[in-house]
C-alpha atoms as a PDB file:
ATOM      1  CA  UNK A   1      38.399  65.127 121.889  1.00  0.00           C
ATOM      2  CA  UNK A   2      38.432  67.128 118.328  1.00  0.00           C
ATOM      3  CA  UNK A   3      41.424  69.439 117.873  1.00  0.00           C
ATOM      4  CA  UNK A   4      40.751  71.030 114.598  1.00  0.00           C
ATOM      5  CA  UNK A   5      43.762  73.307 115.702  1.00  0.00           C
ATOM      6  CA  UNK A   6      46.006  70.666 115.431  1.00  0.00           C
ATOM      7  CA  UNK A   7      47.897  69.967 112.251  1.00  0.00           C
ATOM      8  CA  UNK A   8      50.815  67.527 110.859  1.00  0.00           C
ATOM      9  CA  UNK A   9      53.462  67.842 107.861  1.00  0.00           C
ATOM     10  CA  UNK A  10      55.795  65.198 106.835  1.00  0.00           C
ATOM     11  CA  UNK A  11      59.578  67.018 106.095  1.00  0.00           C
ATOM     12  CA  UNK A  12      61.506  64.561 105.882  1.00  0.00           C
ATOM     13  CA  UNK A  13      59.972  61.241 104.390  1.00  0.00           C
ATOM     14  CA  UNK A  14      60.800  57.778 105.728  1.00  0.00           C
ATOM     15  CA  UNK A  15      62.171  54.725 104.628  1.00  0.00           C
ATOM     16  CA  UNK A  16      62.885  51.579 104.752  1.00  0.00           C
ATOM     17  CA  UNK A  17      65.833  51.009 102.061  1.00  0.00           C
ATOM     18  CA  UNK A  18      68.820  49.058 103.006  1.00  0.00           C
ATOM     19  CA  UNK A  19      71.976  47.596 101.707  1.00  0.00           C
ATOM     20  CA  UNK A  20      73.128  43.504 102.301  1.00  0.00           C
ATOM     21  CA  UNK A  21      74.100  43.851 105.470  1.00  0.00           C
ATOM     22  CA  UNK A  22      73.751  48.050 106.033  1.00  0.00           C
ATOM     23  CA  UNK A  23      70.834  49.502 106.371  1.00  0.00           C
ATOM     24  CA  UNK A  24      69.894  53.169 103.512  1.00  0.00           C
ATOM     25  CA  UNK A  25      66.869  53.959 105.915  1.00  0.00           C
ATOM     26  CA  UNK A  26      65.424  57.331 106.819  1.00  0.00           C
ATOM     27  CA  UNK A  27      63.390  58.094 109.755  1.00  0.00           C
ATOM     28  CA  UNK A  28      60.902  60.102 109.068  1.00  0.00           C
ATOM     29  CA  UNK A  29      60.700  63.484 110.652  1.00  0.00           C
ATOM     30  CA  UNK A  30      56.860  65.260 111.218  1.00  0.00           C
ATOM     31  CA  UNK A  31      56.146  68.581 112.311  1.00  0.00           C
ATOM     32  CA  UNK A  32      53.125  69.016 114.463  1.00  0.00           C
ATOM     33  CA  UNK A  33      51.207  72.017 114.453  1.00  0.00           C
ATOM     34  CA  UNK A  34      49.725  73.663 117.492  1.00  0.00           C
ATOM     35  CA  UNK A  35      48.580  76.863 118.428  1.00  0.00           C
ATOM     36  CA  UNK A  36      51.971  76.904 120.662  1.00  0.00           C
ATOM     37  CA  UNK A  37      53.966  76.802 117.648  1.00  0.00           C
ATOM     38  CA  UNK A  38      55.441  73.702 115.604  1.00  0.00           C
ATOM     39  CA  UNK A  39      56.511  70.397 117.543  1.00  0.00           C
ATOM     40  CA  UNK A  40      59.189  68.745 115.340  1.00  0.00           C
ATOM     41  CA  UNK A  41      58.691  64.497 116.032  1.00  0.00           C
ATOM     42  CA  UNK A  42      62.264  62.865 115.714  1.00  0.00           C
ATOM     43  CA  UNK A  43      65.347  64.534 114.487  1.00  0.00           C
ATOM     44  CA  UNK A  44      66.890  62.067 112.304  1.00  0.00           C
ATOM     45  CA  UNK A  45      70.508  61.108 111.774  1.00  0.00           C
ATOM     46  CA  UNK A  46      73.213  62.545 110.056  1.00  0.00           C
ATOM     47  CA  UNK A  47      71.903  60.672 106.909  1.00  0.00           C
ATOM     48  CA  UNK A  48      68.713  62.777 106.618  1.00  0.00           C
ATOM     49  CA  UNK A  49      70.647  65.890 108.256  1.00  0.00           C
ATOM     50  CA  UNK A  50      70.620  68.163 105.074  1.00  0.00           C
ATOM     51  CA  UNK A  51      66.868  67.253 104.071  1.00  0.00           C
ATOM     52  CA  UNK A  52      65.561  68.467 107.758  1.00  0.00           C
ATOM     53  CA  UNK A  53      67.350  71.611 107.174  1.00  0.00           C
ATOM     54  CA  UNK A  54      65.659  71.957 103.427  1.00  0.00           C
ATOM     55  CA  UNK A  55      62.552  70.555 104.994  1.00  0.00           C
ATOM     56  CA  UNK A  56      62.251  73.404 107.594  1.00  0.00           C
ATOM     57  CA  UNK A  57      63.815  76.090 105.239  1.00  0.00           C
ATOM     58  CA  UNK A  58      60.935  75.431 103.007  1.00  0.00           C
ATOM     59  CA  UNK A  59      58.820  76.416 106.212  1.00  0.00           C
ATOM     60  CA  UNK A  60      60.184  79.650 106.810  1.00  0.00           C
ATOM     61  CA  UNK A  61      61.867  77.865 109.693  1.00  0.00           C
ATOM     62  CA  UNK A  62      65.001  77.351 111.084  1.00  0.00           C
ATOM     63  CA  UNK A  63      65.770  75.006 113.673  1.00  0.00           C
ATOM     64  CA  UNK A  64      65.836  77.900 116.589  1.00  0.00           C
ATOM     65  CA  UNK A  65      62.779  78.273 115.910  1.00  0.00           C
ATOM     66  CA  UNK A  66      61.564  74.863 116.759  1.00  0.00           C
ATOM     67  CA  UNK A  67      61.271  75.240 120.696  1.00  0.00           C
ATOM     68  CA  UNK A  68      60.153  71.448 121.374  1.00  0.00           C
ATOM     69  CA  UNK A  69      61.313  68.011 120.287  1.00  0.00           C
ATOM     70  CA  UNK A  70      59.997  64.927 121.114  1.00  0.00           C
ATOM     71  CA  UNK A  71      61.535  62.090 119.921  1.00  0.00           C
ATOM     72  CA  UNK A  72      59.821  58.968 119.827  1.00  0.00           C
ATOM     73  CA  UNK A  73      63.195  56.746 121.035  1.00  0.00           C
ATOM     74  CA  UNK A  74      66.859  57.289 121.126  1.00  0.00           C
ATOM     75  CA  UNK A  75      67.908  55.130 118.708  1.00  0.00           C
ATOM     76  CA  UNK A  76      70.805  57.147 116.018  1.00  0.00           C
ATOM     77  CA  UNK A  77      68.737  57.471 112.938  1.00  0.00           C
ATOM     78  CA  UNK A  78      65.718  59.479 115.264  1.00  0.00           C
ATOM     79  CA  UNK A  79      67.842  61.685 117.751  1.00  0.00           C
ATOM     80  CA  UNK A  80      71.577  62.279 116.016  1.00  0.00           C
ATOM     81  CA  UNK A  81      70.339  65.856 114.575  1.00  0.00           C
ATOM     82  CA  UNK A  82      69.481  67.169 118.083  1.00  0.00           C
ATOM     83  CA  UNK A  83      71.652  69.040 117.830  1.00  0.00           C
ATOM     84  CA  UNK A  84      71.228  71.655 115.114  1.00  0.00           C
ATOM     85  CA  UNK A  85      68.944  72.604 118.531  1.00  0.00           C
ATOM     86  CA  UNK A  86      69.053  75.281 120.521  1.00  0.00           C
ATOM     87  CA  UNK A  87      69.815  74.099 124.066  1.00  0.00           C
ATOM     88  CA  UNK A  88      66.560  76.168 125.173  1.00  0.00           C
ATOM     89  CA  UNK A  89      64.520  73.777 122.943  1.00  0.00           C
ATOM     90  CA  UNK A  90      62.337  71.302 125.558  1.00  0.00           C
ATOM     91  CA  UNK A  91      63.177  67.963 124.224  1.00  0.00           C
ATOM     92  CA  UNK A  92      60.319  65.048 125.146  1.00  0.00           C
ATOM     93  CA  UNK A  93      61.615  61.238 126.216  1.00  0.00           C
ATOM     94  CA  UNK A  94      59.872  58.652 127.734  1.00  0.00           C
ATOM     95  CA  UNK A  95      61.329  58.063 131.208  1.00  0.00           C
ATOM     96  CA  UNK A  96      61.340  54.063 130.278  1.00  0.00           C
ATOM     97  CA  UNK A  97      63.368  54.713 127.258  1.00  0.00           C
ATOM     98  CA  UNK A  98      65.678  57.076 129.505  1.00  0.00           C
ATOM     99  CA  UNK A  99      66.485  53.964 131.774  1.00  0.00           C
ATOM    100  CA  UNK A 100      66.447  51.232 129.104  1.00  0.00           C
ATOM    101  CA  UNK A 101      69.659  53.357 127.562  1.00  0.00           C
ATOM    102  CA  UNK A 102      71.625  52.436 130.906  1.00  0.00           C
ATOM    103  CA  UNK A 103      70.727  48.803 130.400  1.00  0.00           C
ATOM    104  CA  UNK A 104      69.811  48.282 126.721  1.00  0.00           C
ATOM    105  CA  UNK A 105      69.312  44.908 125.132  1.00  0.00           C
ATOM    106  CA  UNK A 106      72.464  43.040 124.212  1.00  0.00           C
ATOM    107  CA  UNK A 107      71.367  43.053 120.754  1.00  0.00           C
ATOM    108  CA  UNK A 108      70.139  46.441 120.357  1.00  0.00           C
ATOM    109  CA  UNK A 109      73.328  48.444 118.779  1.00  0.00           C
ATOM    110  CA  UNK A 110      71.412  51.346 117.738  1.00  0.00           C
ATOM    111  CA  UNK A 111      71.810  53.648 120.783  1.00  0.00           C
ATOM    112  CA  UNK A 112      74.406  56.403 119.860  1.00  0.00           C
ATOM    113  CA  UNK A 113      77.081  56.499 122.834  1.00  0.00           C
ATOM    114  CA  UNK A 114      76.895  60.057 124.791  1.00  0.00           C
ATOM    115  CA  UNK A 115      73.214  60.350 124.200  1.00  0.00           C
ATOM    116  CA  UNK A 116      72.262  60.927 127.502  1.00  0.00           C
ATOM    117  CA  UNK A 117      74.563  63.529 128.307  1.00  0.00           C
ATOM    118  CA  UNK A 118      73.574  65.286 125.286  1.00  0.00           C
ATOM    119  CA  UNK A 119      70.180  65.248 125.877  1.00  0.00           C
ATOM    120  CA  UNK A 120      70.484  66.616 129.146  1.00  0.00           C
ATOM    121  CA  UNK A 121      72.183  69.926 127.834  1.00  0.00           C
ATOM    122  CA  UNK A 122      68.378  70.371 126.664  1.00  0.00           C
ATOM    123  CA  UNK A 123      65.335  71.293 128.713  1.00  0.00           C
ATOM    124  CA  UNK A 124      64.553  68.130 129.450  1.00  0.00           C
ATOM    125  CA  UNK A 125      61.295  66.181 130.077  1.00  0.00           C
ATOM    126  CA  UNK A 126      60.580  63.073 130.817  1.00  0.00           C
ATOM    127  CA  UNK A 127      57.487  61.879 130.449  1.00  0.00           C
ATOM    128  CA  UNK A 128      55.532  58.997 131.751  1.00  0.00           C
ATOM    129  CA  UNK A 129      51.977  57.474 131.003  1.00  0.00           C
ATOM    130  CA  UNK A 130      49.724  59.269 128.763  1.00  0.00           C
ATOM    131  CA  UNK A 131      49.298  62.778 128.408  1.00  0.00           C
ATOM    132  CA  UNK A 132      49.604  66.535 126.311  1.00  0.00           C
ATOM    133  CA  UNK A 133      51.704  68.488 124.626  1.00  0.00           C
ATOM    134  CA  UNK A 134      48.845  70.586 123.528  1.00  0.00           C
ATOM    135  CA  UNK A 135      45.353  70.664 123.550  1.00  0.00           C
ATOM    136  CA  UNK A 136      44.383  67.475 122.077  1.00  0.00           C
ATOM    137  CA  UNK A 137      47.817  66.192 120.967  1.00  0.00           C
ATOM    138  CA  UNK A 138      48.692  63.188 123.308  1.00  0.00           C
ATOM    139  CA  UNK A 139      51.228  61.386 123.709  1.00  0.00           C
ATOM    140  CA  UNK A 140      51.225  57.635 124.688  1.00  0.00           C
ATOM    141  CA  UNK A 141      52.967  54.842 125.542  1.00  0.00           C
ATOM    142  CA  UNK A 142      53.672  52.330 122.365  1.00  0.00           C
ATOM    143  CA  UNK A 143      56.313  49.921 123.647  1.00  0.00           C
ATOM    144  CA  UNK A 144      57.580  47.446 120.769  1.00  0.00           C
ATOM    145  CA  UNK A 145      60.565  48.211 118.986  1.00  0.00           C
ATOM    146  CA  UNK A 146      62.195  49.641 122.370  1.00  0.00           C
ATOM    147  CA  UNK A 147      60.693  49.226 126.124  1.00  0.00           C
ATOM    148  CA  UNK A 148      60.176  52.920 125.928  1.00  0.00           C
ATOM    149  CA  UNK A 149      58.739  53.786 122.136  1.00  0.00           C
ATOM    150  CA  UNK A 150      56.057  56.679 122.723  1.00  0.00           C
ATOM    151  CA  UNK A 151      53.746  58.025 120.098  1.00  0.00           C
ATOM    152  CA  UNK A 152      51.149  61.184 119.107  1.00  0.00           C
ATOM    153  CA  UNK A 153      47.715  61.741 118.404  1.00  0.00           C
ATOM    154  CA  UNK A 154      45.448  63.710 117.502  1.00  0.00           C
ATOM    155  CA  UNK A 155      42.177  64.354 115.292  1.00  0.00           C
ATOM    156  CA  UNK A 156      42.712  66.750 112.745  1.00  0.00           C
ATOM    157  CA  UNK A 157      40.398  69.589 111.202  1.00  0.00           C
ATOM    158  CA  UNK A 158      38.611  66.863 109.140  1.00  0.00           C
ATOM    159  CA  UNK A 159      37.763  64.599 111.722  1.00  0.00           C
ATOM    160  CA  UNK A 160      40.551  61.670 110.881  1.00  0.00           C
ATOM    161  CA  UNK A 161      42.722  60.366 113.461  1.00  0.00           C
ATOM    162  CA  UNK A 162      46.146  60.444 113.401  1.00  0.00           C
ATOM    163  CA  UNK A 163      48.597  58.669 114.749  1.00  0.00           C
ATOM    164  CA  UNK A 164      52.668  59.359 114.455  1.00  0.00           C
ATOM    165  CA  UNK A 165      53.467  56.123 115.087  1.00  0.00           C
ATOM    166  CA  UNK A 166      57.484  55.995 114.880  1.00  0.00           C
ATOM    167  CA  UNK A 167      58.823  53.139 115.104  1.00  0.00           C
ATOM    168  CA  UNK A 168      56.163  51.564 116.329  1.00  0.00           C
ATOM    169  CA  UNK A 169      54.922  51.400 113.117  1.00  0.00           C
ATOM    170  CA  UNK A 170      57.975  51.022 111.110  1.00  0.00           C
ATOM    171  CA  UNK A 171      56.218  50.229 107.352  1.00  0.00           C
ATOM    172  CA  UNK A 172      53.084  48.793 106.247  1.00  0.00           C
ATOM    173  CA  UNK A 173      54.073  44.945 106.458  1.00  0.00           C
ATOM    174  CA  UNK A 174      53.980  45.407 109.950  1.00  0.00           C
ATOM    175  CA  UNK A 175      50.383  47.278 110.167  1.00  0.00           C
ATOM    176  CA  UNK A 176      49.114  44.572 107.867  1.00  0.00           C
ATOM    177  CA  UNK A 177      50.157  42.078 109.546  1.00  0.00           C
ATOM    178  CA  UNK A 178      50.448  42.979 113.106  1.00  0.00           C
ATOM    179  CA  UNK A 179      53.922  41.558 113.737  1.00  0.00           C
ATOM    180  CA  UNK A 180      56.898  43.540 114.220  1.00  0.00           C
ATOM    181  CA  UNK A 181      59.647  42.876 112.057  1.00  0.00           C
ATOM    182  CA  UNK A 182      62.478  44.009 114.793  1.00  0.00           C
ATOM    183  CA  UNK A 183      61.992  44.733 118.153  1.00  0.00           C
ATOM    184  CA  UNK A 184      64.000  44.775 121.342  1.00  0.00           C
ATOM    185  CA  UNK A 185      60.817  44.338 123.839  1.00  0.00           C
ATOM    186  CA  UNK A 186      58.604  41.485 123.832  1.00  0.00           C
ATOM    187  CA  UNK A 187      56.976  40.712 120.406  1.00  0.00           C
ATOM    188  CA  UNK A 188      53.711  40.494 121.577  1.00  0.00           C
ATOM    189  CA  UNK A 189      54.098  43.674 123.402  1.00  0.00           C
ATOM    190  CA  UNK A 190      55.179  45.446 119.746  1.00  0.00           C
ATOM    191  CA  UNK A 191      51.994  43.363 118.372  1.00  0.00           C
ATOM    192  CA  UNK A 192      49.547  44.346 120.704  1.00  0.00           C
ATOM    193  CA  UNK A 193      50.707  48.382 120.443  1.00  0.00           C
ATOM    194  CA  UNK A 194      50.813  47.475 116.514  1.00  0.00           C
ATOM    195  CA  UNK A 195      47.151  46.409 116.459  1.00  0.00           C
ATOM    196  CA  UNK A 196      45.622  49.519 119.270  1.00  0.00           C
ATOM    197  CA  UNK A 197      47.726  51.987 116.630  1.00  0.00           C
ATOM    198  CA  UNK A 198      45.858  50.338 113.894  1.00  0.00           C
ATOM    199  CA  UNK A 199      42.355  50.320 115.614  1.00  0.00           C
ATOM    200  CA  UNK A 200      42.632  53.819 117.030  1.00  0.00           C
ATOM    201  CA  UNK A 201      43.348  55.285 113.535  1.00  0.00           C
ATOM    202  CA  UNK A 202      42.734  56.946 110.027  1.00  0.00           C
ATOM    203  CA  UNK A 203      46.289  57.794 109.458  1.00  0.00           C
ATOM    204  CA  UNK A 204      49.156  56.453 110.016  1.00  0.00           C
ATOM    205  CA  UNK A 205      52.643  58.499 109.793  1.00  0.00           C
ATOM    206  CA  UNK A 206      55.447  55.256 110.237  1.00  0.00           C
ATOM    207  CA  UNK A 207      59.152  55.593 111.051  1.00  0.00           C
ATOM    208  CA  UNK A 208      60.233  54.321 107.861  1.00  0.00           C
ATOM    209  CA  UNK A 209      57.683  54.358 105.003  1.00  0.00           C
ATOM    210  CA  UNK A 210      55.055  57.376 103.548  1.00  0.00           C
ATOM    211  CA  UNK A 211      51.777  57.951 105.235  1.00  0.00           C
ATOM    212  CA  UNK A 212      49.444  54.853 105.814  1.00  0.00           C
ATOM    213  CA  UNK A 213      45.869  55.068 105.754  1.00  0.00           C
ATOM    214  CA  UNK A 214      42.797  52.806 106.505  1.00  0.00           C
ATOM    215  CA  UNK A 215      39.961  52.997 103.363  1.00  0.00           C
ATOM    216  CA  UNK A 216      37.064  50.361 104.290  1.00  0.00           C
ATOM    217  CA  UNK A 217      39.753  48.373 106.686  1.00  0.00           C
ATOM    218  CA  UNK A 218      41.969  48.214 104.960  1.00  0.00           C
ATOM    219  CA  UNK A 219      45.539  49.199 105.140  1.00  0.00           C
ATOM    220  CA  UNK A 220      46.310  51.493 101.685  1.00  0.00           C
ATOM    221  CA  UNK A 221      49.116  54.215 100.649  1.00  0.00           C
ATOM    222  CA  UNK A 222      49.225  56.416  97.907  1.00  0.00           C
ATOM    223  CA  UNK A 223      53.254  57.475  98.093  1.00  0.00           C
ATOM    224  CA  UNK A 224      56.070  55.230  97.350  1.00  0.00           C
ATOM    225  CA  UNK A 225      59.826  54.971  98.819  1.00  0.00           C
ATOM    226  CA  UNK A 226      62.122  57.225  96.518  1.00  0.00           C
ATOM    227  CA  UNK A 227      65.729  57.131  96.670  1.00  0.00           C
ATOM    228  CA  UNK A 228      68.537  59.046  94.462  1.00  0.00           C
ATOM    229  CA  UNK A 229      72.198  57.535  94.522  1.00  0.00           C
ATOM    230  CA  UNK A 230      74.830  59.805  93.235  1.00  0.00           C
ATOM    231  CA  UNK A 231      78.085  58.025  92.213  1.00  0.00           C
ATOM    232  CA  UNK A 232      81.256  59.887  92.300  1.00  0.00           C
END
């Protein structure tokens, strides 16, 4: 289905920077555009806290006026900013990554303690299978780096297809490729949802790296990862 009404904007950029052992990365943070008003996809952390607020600002926006959230998993750097929020704001989780927060993987120490019962201070939904947020933006299932990773799509007003992949997609080595570089579900479950994302789209937006997109196959970006450190 076409959705020429349907629109995306990158406000905070991803990345994939770390330190030895620490990690520097950014999730990236997307606003959808729908006739219903903007959709912000993830929140960040703390760490990108002052560039969503910028990011919006430079919108006209301020975070009560963002009325839905979906966030593509709970781990910290996605969800921590939830709440600059409005408690009225409908916040979207998968269901599956609702549950695999009870009962995580031993390895997985990403998931910010009290997450749950912040969440639920929202209008929540939990959402299973595939389905809409608006006409012609779906949402899907793309289990990998958790059980319970979802993602958007959509075509936009020039016929590409988008996907905001998340981490499902966390940087191009792993589009290239089709491996996932860290995952807390099977591997060849986060390789077979890498390779549909690929297939299924023009543009890529990943968790941690500027927009991918596919020119004759192949996997190209324009953008690089940009980082300022202030000493003091």
């Amino acid at each position: 289905m076409s959705s020429s009404s349907i629109s995306h904007d990158v406000i905070v950029a991803g990345s994939s920077l770390r330190l030895d052992p620490d990690i520097l990365g950014v999730s990236t943070c997307a606003l959808v555009h729908t006739p219903e008003g903007p959709i912000l996809f993830d929140a960040g952390s703390h760490t990108s806290r002052e560039s969503l607020k910028r990011g919006l600002a430079e919108r006209n926006l301020k975070p009560a006026d963002i009325r839905r959230v979906f966030l593509s998993h709970l781990h910290f750097d996605h969800v921590m900013n939830i709440d600059l929020f409005p408690f009225t704001t409908e916040v979207f989780v998968s269901r599956t990554e609702w549950d695999y927060v009870e009962a995580p993987h031993p390895e997985d120490d990403w998931l910010p303690w009290g997450i749950r019962e912040q969440l639920q201070k929202y209008q929540l939904r939990l959402i299973d299978g595939h389905g809409e947020l608006s006409t012609g933006l779906r949402y899907f299932p793309a289990p990998g780096h958790t059980p319970g990773c979802y993602a958007l799509a959509f075509t936009d007003a020039d016929g590409a297809r988008v996907t905001i992949a998340g981490d499902a997609i966390k940087f191009p080595r792993e589009a290239v490729l089709g491996r996932v570089d860290h995952a807390f579900a099977p591997k060849e479950v986060a390789s077979r949802t890498i390779r549909e994302i690929v297939e299924m789209s023009d543009v890529i937006v990943p968790g941690h790296f500027p927009t991918l997109r596919k020119e004759n196959g192949t996997i190209v970006w324009d953008d690089v990862q940009r980082i300022t450190l202030i000493s003091r």
